[in-house]
N, C-alpha and C. Protein backbone atom coordinates (compact mmCIF):
# COMPACT_ATOMS: atom_id res chain seq x y z
N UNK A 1 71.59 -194.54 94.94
CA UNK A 1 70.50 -195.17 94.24
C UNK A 1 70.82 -195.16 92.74
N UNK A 2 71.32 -196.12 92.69
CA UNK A 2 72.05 -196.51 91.24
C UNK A 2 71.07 -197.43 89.98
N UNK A 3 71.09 -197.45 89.06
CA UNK A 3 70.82 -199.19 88.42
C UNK A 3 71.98 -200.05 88.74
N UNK A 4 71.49 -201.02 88.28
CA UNK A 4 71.93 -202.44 88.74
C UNK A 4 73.46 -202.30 87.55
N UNK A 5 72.92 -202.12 86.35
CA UNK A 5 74.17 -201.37 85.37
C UNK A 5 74.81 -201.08 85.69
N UNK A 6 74.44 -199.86 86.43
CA UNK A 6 75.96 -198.94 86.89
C UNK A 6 76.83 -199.44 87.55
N UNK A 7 75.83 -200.17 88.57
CA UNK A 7 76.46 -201.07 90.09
C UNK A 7 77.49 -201.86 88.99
N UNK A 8 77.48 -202.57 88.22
CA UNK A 8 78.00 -203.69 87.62
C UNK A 8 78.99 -203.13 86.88
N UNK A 9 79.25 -202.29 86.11
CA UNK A 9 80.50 -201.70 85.32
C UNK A 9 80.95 -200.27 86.10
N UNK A 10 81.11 -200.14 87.54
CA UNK A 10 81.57 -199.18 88.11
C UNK A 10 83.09 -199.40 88.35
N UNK A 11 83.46 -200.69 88.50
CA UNK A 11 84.54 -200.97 88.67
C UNK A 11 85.58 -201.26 87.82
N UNK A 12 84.86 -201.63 86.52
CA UNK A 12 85.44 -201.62 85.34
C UNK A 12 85.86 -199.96 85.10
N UNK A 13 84.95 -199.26 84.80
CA UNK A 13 84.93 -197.49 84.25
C UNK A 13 86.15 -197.26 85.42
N UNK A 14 86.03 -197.60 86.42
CA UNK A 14 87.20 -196.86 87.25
C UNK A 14 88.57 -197.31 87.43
N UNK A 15 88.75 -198.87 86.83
CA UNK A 15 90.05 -199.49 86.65
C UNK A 15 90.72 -198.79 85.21
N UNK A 16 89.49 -198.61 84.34
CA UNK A 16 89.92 -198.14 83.01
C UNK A 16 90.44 -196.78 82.76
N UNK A 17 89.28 -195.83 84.22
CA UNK A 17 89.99 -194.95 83.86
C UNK A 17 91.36 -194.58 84.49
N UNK A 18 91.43 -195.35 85.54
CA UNK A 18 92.65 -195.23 86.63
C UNK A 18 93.87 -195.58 86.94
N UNK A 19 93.93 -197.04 86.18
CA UNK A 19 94.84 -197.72 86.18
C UNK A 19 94.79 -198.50 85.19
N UNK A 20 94.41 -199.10 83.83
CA UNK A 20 94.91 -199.26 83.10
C UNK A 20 96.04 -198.88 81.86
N UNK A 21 96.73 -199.85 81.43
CA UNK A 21 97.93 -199.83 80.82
C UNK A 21 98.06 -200.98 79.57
N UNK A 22 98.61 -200.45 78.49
CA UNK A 22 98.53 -201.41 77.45
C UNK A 22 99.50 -202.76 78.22
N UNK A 23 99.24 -203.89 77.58
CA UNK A 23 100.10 -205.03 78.04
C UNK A 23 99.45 -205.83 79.33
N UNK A 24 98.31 -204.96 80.20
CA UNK A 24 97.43 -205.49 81.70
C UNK A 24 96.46 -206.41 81.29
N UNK A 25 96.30 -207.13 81.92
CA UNK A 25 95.57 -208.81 81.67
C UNK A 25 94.01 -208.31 82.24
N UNK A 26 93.25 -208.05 81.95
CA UNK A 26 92.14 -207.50 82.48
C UNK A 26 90.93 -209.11 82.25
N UNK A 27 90.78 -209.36 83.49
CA UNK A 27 89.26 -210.48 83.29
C UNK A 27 88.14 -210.56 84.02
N UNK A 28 86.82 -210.80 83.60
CA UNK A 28 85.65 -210.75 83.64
C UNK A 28 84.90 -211.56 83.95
N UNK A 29 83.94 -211.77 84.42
CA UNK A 29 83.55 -212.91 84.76
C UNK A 29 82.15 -212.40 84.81
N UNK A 30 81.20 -213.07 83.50
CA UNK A 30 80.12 -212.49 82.96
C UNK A 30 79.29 -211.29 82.84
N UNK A 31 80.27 -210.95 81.75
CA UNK A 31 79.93 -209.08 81.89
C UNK A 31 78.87 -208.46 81.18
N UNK A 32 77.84 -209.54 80.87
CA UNK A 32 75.99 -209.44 80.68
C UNK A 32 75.32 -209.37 81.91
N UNK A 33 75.97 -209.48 83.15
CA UNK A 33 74.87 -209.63 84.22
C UNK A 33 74.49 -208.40 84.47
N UNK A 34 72.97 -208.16 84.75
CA UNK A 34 71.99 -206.95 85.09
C UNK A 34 72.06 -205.88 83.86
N UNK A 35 72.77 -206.50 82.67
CA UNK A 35 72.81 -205.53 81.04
C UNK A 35 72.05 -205.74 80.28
N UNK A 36 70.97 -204.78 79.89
CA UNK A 36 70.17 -204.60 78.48
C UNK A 36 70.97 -205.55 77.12
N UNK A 37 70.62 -206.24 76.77
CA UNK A 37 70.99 -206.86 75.45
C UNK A 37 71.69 -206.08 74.43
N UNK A 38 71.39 -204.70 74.54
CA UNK A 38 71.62 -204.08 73.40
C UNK A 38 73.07 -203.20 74.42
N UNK A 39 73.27 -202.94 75.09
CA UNK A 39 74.23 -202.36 76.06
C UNK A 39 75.42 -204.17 76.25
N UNK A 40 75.17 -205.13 76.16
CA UNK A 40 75.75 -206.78 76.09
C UNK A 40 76.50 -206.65 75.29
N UNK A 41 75.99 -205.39 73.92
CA UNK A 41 76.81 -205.20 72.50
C UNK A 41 77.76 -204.42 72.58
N UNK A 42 77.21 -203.66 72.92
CA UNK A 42 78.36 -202.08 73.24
C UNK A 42 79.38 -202.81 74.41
N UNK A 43 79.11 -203.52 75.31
CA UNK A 43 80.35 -203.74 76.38
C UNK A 43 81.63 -204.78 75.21
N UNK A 44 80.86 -205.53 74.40
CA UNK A 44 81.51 -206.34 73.33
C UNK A 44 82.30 -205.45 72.65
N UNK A 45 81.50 -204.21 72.17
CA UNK A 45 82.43 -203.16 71.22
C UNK A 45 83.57 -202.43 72.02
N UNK A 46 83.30 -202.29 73.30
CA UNK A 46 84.58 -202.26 73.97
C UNK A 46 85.79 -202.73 74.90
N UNK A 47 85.29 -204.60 74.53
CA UNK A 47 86.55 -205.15 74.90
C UNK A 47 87.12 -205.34 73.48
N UNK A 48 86.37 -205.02 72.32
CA UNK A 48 87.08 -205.30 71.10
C UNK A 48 88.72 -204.26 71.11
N UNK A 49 87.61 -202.43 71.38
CA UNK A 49 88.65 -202.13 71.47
C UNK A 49 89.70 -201.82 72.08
N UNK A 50 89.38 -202.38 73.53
CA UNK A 50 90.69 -202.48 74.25
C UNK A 50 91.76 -203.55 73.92
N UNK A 51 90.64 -204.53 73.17
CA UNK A 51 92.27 -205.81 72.70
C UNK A 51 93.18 -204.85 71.35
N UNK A 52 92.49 -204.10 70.91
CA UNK A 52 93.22 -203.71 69.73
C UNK A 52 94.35 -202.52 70.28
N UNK A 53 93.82 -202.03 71.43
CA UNK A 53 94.56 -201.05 72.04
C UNK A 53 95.92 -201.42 73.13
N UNK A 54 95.82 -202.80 73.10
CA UNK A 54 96.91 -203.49 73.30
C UNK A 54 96.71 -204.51 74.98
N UNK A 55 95.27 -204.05 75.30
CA UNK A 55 95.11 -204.63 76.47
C UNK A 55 94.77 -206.34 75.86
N UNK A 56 94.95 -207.43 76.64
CA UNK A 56 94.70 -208.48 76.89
C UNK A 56 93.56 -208.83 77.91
N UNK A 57 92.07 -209.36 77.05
CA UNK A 57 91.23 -209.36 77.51
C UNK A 57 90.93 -211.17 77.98
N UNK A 58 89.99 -211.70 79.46
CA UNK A 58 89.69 -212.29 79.53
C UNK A 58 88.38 -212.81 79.61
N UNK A 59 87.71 -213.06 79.23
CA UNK A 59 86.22 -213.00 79.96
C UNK A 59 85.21 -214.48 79.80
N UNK A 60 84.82 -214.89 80.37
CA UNK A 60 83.91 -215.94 80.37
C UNK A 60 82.08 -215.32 80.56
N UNK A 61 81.75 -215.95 79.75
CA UNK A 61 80.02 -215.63 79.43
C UNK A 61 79.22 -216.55 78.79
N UNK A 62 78.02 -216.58 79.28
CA UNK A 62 76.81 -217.37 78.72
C UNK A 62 75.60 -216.24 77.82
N UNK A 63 76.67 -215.42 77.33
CA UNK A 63 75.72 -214.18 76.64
C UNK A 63 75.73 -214.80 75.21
N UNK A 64 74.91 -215.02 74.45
CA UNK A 64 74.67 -215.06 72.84
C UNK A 64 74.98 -213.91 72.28
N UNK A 65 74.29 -212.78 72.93
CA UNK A 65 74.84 -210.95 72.35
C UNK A 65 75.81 -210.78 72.53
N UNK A 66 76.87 -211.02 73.18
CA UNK A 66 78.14 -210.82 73.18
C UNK A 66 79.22 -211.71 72.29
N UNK A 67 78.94 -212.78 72.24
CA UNK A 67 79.36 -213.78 71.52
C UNK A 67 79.12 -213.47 69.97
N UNK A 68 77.42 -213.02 69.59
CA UNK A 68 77.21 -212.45 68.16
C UNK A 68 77.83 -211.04 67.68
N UNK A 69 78.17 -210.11 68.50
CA UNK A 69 78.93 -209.28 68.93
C UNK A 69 80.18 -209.32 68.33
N UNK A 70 80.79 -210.26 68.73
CA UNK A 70 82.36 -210.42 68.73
C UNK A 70 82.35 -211.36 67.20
N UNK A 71 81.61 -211.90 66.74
CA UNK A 71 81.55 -212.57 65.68
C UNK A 71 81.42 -211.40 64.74
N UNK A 72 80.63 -210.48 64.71
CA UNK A 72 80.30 -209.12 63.69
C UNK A 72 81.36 -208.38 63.18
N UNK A 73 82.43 -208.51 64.42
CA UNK A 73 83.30 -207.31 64.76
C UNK A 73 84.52 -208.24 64.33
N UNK A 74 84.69 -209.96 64.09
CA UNK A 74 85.47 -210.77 63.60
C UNK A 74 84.87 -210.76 62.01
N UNK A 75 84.23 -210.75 61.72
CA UNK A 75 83.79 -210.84 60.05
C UNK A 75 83.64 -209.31 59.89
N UNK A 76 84.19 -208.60 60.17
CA UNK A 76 83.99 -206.86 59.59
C UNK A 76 85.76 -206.97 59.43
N UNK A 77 86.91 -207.88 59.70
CA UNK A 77 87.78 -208.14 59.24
C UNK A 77 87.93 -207.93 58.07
N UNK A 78 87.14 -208.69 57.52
CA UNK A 78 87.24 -208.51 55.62
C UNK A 78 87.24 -207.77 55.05
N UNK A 79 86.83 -206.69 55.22
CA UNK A 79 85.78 -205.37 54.91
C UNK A 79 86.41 -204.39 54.72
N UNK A 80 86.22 -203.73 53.41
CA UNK A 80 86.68 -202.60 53.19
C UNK A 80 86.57 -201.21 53.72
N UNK A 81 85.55 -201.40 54.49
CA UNK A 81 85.01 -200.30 55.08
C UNK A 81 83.38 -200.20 55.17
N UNK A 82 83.40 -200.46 53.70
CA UNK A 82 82.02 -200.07 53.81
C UNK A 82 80.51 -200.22 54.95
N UNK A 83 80.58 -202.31 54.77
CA UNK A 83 79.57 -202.57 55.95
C UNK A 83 79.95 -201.69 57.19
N UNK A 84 81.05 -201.79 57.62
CA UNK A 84 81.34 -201.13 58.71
C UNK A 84 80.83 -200.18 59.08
N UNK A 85 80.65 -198.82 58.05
CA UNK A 85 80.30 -197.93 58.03
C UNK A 85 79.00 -197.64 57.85
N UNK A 86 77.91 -198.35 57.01
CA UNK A 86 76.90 -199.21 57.15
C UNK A 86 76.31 -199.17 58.32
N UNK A 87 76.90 -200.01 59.27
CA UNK A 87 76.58 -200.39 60.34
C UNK A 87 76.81 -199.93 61.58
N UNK A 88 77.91 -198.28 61.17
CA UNK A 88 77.96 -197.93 62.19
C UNK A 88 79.28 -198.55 63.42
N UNK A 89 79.85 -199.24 62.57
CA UNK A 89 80.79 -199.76 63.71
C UNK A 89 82.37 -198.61 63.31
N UNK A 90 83.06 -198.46 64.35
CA UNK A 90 84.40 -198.11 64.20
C UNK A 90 85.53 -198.67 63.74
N UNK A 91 86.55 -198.50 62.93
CA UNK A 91 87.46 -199.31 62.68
C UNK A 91 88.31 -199.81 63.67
N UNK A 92 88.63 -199.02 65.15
CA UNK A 92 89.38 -199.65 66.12
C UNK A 92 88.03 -200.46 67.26
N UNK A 93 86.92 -201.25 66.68
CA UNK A 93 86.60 -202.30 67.10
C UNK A 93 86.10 -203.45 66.50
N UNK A 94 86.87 -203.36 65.12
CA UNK A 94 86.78 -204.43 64.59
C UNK A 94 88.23 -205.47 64.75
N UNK A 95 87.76 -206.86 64.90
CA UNK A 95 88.52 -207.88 65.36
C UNK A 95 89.46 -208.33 64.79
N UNK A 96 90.73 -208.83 64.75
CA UNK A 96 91.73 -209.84 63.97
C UNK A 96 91.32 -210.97 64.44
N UNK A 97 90.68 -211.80 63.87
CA UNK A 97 90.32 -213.20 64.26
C UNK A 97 91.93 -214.09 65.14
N UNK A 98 92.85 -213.73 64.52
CA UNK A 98 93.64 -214.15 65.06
C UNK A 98 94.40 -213.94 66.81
N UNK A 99 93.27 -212.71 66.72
CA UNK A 99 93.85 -211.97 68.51
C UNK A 99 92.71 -212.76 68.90
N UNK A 100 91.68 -213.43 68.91
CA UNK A 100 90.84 -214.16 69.54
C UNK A 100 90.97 -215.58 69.55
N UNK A 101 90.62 -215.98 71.16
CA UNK A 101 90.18 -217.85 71.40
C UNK A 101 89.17 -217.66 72.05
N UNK A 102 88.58 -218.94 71.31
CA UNK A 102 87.50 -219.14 72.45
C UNK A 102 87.09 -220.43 72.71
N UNK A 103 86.30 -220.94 74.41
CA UNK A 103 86.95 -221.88 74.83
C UNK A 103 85.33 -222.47 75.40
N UNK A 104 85.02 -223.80 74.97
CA UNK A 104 83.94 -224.51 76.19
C UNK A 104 84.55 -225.29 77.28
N UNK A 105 84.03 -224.84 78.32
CA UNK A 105 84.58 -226.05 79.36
C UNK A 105 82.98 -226.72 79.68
N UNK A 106 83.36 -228.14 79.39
CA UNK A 106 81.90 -228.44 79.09
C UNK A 106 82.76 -229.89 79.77
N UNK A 107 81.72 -231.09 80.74
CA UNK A 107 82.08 -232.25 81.47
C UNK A 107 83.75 -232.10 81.70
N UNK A 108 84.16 -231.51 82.20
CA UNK A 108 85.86 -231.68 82.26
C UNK A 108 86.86 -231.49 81.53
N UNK A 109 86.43 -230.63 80.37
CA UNK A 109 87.24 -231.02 79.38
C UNK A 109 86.99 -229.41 78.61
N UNK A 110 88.02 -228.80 78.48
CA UNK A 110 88.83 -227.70 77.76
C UNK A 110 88.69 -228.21 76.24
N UNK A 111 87.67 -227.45 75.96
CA UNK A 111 87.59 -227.32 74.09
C UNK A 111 87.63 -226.15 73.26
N UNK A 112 88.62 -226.21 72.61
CA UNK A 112 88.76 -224.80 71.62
C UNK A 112 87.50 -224.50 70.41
N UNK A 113 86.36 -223.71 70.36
CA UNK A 113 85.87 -223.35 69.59
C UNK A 113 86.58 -222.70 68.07
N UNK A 114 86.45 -222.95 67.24
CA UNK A 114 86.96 -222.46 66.02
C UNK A 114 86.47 -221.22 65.55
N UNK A 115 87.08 -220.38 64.83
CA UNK A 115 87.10 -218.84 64.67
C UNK A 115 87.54 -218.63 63.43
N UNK A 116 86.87 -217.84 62.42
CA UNK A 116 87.05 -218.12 61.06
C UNK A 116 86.46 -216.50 61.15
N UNK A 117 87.81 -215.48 59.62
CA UNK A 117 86.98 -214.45 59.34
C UNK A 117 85.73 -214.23 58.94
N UNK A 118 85.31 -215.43 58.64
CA UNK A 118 84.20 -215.44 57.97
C UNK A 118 82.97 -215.80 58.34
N UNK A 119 82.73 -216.63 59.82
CA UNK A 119 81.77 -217.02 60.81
C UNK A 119 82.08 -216.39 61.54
N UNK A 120 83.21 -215.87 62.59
CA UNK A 120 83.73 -215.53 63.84
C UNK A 120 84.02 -217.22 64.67
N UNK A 121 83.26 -216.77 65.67
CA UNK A 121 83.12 -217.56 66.53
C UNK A 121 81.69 -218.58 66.20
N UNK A 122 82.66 -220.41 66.44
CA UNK A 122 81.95 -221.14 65.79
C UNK A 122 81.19 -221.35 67.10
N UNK A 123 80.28 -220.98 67.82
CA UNK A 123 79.60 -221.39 69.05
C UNK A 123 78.33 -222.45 69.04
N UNK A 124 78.36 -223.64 68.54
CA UNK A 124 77.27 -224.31 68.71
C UNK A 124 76.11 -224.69 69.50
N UNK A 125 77.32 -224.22 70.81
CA UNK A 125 76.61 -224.45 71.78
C UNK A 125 74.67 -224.31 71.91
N UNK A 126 75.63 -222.10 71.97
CA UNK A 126 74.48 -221.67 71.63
C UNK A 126 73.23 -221.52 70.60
N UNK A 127 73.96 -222.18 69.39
CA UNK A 127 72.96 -222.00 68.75
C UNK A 127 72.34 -223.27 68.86
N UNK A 128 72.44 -224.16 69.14
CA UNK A 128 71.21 -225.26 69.44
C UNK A 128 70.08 -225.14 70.69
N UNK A 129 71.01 -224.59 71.63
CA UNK A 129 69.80 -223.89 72.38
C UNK A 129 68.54 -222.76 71.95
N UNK A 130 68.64 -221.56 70.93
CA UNK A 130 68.77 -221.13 70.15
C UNK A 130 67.16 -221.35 69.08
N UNK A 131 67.93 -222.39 68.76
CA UNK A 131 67.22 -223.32 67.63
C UNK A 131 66.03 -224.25 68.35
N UNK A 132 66.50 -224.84 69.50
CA UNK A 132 65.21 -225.79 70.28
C UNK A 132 64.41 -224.82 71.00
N UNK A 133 64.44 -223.61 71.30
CA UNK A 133 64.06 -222.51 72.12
C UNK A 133 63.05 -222.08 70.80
N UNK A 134 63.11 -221.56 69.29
CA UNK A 134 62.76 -221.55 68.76
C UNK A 134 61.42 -222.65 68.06
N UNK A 135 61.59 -223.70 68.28
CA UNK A 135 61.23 -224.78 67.78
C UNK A 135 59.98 -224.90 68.62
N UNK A 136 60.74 -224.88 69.94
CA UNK A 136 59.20 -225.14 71.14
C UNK A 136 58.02 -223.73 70.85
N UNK A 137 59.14 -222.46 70.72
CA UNK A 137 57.85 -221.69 70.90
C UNK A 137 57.27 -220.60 69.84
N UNK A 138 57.47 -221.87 68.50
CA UNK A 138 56.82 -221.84 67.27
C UNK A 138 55.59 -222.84 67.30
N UNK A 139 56.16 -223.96 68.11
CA UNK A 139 54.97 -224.77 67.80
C UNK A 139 53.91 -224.65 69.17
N UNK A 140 54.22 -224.48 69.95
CA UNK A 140 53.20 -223.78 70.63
C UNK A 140 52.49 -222.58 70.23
N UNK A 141 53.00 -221.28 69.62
CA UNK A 141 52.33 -220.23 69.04
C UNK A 141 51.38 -220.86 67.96
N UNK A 142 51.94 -221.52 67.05
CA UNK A 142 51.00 -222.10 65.58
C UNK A 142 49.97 -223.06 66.24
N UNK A 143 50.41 -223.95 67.21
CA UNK A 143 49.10 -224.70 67.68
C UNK A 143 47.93 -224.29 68.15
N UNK A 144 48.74 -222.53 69.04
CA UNK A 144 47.43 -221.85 69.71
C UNK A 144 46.54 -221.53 68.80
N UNK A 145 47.52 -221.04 67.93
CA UNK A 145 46.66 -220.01 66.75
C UNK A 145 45.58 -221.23 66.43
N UNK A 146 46.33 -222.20 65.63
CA UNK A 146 45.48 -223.15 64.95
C UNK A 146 43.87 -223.46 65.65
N UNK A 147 44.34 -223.46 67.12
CA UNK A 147 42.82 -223.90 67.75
C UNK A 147 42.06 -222.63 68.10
N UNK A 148 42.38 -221.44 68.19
CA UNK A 148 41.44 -220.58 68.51
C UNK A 148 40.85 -220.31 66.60
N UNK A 149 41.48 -221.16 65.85
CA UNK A 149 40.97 -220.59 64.11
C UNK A 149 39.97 -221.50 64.64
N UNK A 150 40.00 -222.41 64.75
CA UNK A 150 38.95 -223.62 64.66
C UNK A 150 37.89 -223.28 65.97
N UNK A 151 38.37 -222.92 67.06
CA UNK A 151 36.85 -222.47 67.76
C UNK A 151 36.11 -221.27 67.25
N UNK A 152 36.88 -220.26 66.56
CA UNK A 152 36.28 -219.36 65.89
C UNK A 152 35.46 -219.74 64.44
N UNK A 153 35.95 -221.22 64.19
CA UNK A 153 35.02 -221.46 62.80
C UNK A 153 33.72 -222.45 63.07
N UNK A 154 33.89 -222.74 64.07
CA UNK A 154 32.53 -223.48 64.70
C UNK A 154 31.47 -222.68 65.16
């Protein structure tokens, strides 16, 4: 009688601790499923540092936290230390933008997202979803509000 968590990174914790080796192609295939948002981050902070530790990571995801994740840990590149430290992050999981791709497969077609120390990862995707997700349920909140002001002023 496990969480759903555990169930989900049991096999990972036991490849990692068992048989991994720098140079092993390790891939994933959406490693947000049944994960707390804030645990989405921490699994991010440690494929960071297994790429730095020489493993070759693969993974495909529809996570925004992981994706913002890996963007944090690509713009802490710059950094002298400080934010880092700030923020609590380690120096062996921050990113070389250059050890990272990232890829939409969107209608048939293989597209390279762009990756800059300074954005990370350019993901549009998500942020227009993001942004219209926002949009709808701003203006539904302000409309409610607006009409319960007005039955309350009658």
């Amino acid at each position: 009688m496990t969480s759903s968590t555990v169930k989900s990174l049991f096999g990972l914790w036991f490849y990692l601790e068992n048989q991994a080796k720098r140079g092993d192609l390790l891939m994933i295939d959406e490693p947000e499923l049944n994960i707390h948002p804030e645990n989405q981050r921490q699994i991010a902070r440690l494929l960071a540092k297994l790429v730095n530790a020489g493993m070759n990571i693969v993974i495909s995801t529809h996570s925004d936290y992981i994706v913002r994740e890996f963007n944090t840990l690509i713009m802490l590149s710059q950094d002298d230390g400080t934010l880092r430290k700030k923020h609590k992050y380690q120096a062996e999981e921050v990113l070389d933008p250059d050890k990272v791709a990232a890829y939409l497969f969107d209608e048939q077609e293989i597209k390279p997202f762009e990756i800059t120390s300074q954005d990370g990862i350019y993901a549009t995707t998500f942020d227009q979803v993001i942004t219209d997700l926002n949009k709808v349920n701003d203006d539904i909140y302000y409309s409610l509000q607006e009409k319960r002001y007005e039955r309350n002023r009658d």
